[in-house]
N, C-alpha and C. Protein backbone atom coordinates (compact mmCIF):
# COMPACT_ATOMS: atom_id res chain seq x y z
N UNK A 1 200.51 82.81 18.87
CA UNK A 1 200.86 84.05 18.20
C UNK A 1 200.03 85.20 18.76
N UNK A 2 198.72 84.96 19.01
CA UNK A 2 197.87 85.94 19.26
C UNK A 2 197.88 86.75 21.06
N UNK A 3 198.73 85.57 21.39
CA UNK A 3 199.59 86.06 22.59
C UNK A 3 200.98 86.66 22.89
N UNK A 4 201.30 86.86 22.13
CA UNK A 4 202.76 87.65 21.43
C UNK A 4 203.77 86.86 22.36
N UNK A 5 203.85 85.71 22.16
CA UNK A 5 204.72 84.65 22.20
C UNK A 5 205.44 84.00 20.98
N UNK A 6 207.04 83.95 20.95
CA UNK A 6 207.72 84.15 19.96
C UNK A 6 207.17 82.19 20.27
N UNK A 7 207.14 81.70 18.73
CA UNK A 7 206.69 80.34 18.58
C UNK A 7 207.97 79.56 17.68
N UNK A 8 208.25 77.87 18.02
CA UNK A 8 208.62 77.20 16.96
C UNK A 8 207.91 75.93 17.13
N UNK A 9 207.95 75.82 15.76
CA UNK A 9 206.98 75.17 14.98
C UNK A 9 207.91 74.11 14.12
N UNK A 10 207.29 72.84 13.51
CA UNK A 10 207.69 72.47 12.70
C UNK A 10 207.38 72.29 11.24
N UNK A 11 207.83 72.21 10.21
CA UNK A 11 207.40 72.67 8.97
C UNK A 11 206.50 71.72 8.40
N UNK A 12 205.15 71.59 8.52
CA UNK A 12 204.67 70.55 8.23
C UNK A 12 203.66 71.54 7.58
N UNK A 13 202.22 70.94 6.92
CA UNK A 13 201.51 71.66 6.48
C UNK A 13 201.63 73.28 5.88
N UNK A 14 200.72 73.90 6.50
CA UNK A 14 201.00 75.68 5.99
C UNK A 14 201.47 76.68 6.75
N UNK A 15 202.45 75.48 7.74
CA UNK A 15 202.61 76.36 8.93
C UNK A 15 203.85 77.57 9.20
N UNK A 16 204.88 77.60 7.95
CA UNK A 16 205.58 78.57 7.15
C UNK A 16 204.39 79.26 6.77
N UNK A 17 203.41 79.03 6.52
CA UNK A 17 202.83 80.52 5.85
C UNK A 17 202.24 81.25 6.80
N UNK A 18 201.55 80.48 8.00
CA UNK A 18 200.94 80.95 9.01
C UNK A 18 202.19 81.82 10.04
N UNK A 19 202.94 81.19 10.31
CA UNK A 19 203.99 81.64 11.28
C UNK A 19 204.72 83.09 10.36
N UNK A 20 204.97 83.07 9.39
CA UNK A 20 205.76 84.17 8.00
C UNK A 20 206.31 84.86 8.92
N UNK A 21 207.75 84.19 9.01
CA UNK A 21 208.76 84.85 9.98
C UNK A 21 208.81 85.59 10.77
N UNK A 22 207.56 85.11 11.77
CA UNK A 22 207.39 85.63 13.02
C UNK A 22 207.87 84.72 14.16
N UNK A 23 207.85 83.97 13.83
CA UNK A 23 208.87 82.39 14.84
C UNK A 23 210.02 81.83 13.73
N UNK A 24 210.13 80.88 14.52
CA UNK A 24 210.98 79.59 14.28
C UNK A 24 210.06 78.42 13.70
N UNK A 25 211.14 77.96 12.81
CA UNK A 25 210.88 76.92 12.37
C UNK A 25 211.43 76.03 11.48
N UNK A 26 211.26 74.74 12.47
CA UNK A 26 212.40 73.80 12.09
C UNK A 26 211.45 72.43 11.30
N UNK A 27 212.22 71.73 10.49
CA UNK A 27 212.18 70.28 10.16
C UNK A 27 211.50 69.66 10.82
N UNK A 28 210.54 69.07 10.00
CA UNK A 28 210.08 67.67 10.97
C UNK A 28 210.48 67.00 11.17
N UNK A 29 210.14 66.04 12.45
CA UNK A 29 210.70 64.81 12.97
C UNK A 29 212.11 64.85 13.19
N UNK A 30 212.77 66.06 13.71
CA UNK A 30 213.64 66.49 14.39
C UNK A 30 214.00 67.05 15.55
N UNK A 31 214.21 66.57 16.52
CA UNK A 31 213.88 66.67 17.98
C UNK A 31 214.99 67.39 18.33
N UNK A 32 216.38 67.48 17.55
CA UNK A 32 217.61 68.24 18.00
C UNK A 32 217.29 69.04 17.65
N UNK A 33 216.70 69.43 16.21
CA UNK A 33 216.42 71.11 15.69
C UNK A 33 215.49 71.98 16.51
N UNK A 34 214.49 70.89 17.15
CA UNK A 34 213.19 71.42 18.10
C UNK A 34 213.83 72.26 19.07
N UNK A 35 214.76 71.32 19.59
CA UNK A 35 215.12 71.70 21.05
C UNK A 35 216.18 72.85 20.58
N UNK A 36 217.44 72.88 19.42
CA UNK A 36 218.28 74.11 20.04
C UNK A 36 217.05 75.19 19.52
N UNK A 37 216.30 75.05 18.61
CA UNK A 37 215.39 76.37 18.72
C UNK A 37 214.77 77.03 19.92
N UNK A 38 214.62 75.72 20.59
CA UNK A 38 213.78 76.27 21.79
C UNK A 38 214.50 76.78 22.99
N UNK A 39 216.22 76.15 22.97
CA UNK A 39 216.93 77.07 23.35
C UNK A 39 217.70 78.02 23.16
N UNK A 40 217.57 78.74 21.89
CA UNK A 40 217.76 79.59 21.75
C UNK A 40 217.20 80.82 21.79
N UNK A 41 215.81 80.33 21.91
CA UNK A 41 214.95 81.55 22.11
C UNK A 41 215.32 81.94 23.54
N UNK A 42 215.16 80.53 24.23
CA UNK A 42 215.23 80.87 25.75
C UNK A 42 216.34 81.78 26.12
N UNK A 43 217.40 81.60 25.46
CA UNK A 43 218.58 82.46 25.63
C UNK A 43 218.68 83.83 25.21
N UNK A 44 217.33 84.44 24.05
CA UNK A 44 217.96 85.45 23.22
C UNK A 44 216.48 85.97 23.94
N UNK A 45 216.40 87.15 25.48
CA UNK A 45 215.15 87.70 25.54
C UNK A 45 214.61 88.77 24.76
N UNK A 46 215.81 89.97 23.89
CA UNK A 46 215.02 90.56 22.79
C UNK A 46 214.74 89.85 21.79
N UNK A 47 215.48 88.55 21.18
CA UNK A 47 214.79 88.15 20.11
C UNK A 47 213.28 87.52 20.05
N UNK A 48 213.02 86.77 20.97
CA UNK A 48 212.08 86.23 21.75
C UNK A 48 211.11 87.49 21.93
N UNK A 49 211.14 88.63 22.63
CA UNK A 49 209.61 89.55 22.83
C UNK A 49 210.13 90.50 20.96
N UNK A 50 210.81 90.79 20.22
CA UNK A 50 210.56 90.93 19.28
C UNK A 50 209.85 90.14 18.42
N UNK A 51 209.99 88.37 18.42
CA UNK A 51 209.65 87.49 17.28
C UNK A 51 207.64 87.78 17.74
N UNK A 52 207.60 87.90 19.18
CA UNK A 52 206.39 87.19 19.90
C UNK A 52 205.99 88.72 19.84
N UNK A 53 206.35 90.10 19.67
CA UNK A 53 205.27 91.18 19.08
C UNK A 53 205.09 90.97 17.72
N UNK A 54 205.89 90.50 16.91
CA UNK A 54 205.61 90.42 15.31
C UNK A 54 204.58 89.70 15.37
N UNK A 55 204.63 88.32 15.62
CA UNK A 55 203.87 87.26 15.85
C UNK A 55 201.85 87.83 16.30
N UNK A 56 202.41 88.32 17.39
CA UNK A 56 200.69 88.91 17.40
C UNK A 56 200.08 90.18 16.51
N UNK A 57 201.50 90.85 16.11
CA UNK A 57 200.92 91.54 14.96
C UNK A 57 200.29 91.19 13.81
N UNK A 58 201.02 89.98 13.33
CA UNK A 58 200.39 89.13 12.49
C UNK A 58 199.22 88.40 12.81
N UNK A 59 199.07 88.00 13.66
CA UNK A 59 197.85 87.35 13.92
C UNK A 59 196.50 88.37 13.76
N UNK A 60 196.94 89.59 14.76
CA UNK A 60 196.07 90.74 14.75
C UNK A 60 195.43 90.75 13.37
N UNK A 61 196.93 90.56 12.45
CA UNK A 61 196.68 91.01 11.03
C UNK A 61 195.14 90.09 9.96
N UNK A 62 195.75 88.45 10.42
CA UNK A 62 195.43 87.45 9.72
C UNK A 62 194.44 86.54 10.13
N UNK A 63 194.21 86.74 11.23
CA UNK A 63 193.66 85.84 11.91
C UNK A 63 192.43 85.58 12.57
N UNK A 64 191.66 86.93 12.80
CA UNK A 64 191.15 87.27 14.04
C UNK A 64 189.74 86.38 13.37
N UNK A 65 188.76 86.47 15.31
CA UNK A 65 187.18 85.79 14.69
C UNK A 65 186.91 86.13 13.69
N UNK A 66 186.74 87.60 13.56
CA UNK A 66 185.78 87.96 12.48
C UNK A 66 186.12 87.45 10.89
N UNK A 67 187.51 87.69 10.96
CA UNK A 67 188.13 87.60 9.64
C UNK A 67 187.79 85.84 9.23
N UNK A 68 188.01 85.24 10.30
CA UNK A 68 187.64 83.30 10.00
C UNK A 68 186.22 83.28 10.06
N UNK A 69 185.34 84.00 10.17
CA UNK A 69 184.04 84.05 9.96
C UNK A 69 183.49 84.08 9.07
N UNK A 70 184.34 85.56 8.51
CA UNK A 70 183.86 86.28 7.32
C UNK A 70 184.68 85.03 6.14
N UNK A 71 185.40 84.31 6.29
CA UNK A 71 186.09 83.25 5.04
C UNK A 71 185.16 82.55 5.03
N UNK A 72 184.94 81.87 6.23
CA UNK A 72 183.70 80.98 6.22
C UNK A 72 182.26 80.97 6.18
N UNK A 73 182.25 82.17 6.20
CA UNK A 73 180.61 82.89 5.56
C UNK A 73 180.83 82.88 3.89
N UNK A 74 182.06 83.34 3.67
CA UNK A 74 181.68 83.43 1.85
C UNK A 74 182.03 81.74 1.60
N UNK A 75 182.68 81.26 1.91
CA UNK A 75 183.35 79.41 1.38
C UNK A 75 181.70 79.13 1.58
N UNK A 76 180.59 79.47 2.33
CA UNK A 76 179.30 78.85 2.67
C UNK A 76 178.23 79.18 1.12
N UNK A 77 178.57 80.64 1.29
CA UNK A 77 177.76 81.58 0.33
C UNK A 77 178.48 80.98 -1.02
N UNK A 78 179.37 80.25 -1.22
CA UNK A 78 179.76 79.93 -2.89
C UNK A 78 179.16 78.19 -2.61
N UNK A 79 179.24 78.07 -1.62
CA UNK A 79 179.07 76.16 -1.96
C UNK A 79 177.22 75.89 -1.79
N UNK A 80 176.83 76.89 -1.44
CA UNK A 80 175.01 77.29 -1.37
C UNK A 80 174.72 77.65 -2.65
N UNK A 81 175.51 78.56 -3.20
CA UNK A 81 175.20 79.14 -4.57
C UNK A 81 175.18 78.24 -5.72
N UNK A 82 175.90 76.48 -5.27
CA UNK A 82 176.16 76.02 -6.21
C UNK A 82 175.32 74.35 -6.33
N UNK A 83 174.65 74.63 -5.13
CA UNK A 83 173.68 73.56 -4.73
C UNK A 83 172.53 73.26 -4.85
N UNK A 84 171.99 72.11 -5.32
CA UNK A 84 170.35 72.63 -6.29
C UNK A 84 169.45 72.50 -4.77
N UNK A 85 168.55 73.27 -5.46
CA UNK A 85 167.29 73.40 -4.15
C UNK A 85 167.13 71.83 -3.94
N UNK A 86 167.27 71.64 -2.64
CA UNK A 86 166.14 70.22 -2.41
C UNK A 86 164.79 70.69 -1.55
N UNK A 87 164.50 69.01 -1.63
CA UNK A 87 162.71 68.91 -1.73
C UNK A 87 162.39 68.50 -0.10
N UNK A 88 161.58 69.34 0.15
CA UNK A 88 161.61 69.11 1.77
C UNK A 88 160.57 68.10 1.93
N UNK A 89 160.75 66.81 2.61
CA UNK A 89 159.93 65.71 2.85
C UNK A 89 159.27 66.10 4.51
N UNK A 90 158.19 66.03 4.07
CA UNK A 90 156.78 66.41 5.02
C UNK A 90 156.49 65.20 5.62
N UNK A 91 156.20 64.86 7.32
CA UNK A 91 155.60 63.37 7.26
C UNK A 91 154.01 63.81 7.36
N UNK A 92 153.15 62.73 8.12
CA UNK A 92 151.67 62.69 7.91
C UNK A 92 151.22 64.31 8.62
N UNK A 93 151.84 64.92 9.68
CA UNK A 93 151.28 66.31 10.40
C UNK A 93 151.60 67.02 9.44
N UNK A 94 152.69 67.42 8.58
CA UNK A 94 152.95 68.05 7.75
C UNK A 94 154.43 68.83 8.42
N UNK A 95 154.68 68.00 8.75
CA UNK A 95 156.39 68.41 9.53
C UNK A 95 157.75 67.86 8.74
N UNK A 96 158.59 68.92 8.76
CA UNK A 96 159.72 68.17 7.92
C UNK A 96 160.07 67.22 8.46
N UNK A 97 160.81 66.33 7.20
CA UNK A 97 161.37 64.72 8.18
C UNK A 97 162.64 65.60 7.15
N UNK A 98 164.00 65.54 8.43
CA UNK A 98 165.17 66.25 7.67
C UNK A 98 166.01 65.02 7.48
N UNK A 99 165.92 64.08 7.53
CA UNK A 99 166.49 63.05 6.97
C UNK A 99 165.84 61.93 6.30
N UNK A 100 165.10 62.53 5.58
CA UNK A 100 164.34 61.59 4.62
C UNK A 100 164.85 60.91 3.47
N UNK A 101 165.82 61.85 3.21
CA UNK A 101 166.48 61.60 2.08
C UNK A 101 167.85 61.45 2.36
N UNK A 102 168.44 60.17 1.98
CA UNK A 102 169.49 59.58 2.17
C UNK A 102 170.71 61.32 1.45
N UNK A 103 172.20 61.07 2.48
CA UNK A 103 172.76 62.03 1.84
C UNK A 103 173.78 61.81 0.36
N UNK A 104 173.56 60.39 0.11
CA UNK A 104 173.89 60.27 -1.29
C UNK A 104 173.09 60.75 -2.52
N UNK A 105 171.58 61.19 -1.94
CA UNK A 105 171.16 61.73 -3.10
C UNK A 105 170.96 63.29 -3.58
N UNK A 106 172.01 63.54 -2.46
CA UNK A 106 172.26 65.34 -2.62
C UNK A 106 173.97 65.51 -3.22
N UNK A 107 174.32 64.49 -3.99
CA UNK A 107 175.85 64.27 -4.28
C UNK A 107 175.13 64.58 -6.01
N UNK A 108 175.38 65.52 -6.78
CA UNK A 108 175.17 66.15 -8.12
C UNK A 108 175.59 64.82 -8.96
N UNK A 109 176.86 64.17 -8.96
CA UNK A 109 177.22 62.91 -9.67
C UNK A 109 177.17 61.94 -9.17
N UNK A 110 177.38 60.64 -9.52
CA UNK A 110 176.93 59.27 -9.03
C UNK A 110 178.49 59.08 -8.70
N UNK A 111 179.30 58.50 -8.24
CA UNK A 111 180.21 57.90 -7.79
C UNK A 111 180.38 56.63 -7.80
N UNK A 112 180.01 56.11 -7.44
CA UNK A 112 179.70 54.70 -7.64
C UNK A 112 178.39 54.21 -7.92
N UNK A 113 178.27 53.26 -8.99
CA UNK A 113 176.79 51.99 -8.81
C UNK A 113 176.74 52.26 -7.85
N UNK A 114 175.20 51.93 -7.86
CA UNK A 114 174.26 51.60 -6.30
C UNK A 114 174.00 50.32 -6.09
N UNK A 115 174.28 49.65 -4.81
CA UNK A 115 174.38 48.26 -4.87
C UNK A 115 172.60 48.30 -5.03
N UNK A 116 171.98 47.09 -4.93
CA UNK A 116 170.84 46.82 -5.30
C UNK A 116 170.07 47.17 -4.00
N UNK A 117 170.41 46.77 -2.70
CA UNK A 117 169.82 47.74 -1.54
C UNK A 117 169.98 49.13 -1.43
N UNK A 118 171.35 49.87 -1.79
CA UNK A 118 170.82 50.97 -1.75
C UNK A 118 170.33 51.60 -2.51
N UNK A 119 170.20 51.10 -3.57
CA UNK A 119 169.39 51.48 -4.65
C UNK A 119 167.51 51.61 -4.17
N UNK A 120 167.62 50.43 -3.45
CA UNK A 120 165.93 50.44 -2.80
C UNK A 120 165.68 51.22 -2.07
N UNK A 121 166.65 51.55 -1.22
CA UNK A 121 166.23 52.58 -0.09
C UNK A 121 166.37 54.14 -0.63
N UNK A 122 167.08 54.68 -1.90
CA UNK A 122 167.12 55.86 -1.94
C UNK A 122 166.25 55.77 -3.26
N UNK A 123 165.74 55.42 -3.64
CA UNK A 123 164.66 55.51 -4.59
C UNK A 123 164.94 55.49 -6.11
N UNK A 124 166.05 55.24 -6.29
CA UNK A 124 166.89 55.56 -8.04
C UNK A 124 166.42 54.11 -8.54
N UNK A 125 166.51 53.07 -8.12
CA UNK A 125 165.87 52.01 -8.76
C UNK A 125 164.87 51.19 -8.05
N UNK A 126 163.53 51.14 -8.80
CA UNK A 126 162.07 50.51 -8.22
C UNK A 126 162.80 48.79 -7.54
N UNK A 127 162.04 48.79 -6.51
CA UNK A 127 162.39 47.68 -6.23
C UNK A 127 161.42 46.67 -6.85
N UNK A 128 161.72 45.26 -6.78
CA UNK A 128 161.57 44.78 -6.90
C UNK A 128 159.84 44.42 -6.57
N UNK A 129 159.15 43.47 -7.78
CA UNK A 129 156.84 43.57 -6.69
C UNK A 129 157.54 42.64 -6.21
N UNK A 130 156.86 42.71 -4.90
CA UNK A 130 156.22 41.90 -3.55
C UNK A 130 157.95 42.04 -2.64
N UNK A 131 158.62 43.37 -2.85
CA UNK A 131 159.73 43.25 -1.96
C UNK A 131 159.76 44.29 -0.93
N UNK A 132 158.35 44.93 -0.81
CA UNK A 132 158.12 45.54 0.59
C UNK A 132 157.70 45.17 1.43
């Protein structure tokens, strides 16, 4: 799109919303619908550099780095906002160890029991005397 190339696509995922009648787009798992689309574009050259300027207009519109940056800077800034501080594990120099802590114990709810080993290794239940 961002090359103002008229596109078809097939309708799978959000890709009607992404394309929003700036291409074609056909059925999945349809290889006859694929193809007369694709020859029909080939056949129609104003429809084709009309679909493929809309197309990068839209993209221009929807799409660009900054704009997938800036989504993914705030989707960061709400899932940070909602995450409890953790505890930074120091080894003997006084250097972080960034995997000290298993990543099941940064999960807010339990999901499943902890089998009895991993229970030992992430610290939620004392192991067992004389099992170090």
């Amino acid at each position: 799109m961002l090359c103002g190339r008229a596109t078809v696509s097939t309708d799978v995922g959000a890709v009607v919303e992404v394309v929003g009648g700036t291409g074609l787009v056909v059925p999945p798992r349809n290889p006859r619908a694929l193809a007369e689309a694709c020859v029909a574009l080939l056949r129609d050259p104003e429809r084709r550099a009309r679909l493929g300027a809309a197309a990068r207009a839209r993209a221009l519109e929807l799409f660009t780095v900054e704009q997938n940056i800036e989504a993914f800077h705030g989707i960061y800034l709400e899932i940070v906002s909602r995450t409890p501080v953790r505890r930074v594990v120091l080894d003997e120099a006084g250097k972080p160890l960034p995997f000290a802590v298993p990543a099941e114990a940064h999960v807010p709810v339990r999901w499943a029991a902890p089998t009895p080993r991993l229970a030992r290794t992430t610290g939620h239940v004392p192991a067992p005397e004389g099992a170090r």
